[in-house]
C-alpha atoms as a PDB file:
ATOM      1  CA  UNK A   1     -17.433   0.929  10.460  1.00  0.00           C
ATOM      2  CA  UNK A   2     -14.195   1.579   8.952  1.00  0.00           C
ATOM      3  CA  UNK A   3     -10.613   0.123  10.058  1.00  0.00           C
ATOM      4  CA  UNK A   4      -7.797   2.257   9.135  1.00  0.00           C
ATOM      5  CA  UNK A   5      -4.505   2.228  11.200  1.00  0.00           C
ATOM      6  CA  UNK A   6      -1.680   5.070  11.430  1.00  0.00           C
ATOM      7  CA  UNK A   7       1.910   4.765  13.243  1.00  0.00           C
ATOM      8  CA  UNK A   8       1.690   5.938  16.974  1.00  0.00           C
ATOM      9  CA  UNK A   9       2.108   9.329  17.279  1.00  0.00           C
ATOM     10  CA  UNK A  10       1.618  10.044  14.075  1.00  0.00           C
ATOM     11  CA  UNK A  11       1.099  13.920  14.114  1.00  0.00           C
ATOM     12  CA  UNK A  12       0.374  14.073  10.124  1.00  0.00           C
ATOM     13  CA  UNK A  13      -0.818  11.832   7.590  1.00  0.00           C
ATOM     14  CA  UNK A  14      -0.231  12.474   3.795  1.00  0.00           C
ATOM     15  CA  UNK A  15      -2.340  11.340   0.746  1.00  0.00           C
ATOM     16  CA  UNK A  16      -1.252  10.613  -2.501  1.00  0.00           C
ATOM     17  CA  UNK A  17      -4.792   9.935  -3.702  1.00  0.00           C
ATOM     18  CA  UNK A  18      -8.455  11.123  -2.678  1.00  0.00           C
ATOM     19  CA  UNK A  19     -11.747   9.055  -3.440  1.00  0.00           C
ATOM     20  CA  UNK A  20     -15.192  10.408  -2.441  1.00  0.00           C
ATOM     21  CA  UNK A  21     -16.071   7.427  -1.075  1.00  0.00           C
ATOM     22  CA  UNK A  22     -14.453   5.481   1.389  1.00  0.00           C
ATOM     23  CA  UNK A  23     -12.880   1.580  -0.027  1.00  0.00           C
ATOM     24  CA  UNK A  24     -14.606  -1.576   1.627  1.00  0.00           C
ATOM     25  CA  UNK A  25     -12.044  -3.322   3.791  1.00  0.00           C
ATOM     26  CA  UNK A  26     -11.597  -5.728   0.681  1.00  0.00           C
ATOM     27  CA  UNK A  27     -10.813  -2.986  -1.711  1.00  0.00           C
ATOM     28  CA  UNK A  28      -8.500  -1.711   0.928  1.00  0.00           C
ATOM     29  CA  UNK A  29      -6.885  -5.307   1.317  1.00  0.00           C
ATOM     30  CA  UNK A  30      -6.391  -5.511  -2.571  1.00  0.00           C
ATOM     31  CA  UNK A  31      -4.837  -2.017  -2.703  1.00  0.00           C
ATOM     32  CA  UNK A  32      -2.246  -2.975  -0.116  1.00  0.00           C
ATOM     33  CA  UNK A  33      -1.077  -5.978  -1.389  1.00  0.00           C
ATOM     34  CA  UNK A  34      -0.655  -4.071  -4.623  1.00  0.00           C
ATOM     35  CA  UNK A  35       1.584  -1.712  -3.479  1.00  0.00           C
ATOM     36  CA  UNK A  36       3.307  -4.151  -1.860  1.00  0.00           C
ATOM     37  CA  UNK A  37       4.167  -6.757  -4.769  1.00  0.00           C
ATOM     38  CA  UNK A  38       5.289  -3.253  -6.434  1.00  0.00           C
ATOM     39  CA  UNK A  39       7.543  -2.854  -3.480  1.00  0.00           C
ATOM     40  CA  UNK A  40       9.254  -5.854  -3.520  1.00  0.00           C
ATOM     41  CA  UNK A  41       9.498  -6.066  -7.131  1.00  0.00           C
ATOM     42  CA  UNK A  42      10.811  -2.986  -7.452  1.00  0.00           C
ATOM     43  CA  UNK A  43      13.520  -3.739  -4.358  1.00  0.00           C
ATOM     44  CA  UNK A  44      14.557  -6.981  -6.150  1.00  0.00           C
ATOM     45  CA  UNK A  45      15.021  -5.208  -9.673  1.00  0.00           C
ATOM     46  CA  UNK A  46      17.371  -3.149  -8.025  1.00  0.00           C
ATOM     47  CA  UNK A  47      19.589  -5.926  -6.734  1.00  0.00           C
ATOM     48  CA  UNK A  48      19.412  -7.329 -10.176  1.00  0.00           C
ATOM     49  CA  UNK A  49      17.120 -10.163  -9.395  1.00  0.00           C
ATOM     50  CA  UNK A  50      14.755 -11.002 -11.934  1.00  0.00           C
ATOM     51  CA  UNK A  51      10.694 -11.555 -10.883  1.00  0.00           C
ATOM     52  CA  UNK A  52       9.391 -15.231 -11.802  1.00  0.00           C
ATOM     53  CA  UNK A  53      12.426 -16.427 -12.674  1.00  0.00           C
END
């Protein structure tokens, strides 16, 4: 079985990558919290904040 969740009334979904296979929920964990350190790190660079400082 596969989790994936989309806003509420979502009417399209976009992606930015295809696999031909679908990730384990693990792989799918990892990925997120990827993007999301990039995120932030990203968000603080632009208020001139350094990361691990």
């Amino acid at each position: 079985m596969v989790k994936y969740s989309v806003l509420n009334e979502s009417r399209q979904l976009f992606a930015s990558k295809y696999r031909l296979y679908l990730p384990s929920e693990e792989e799918l964990r990892v990925e997120v919290e990827r993007e999301r350190e990039m995120v932030v790190r990203e968000r603080l660079e632009g208020y001139g904040v350094g990361v691990g400082e």
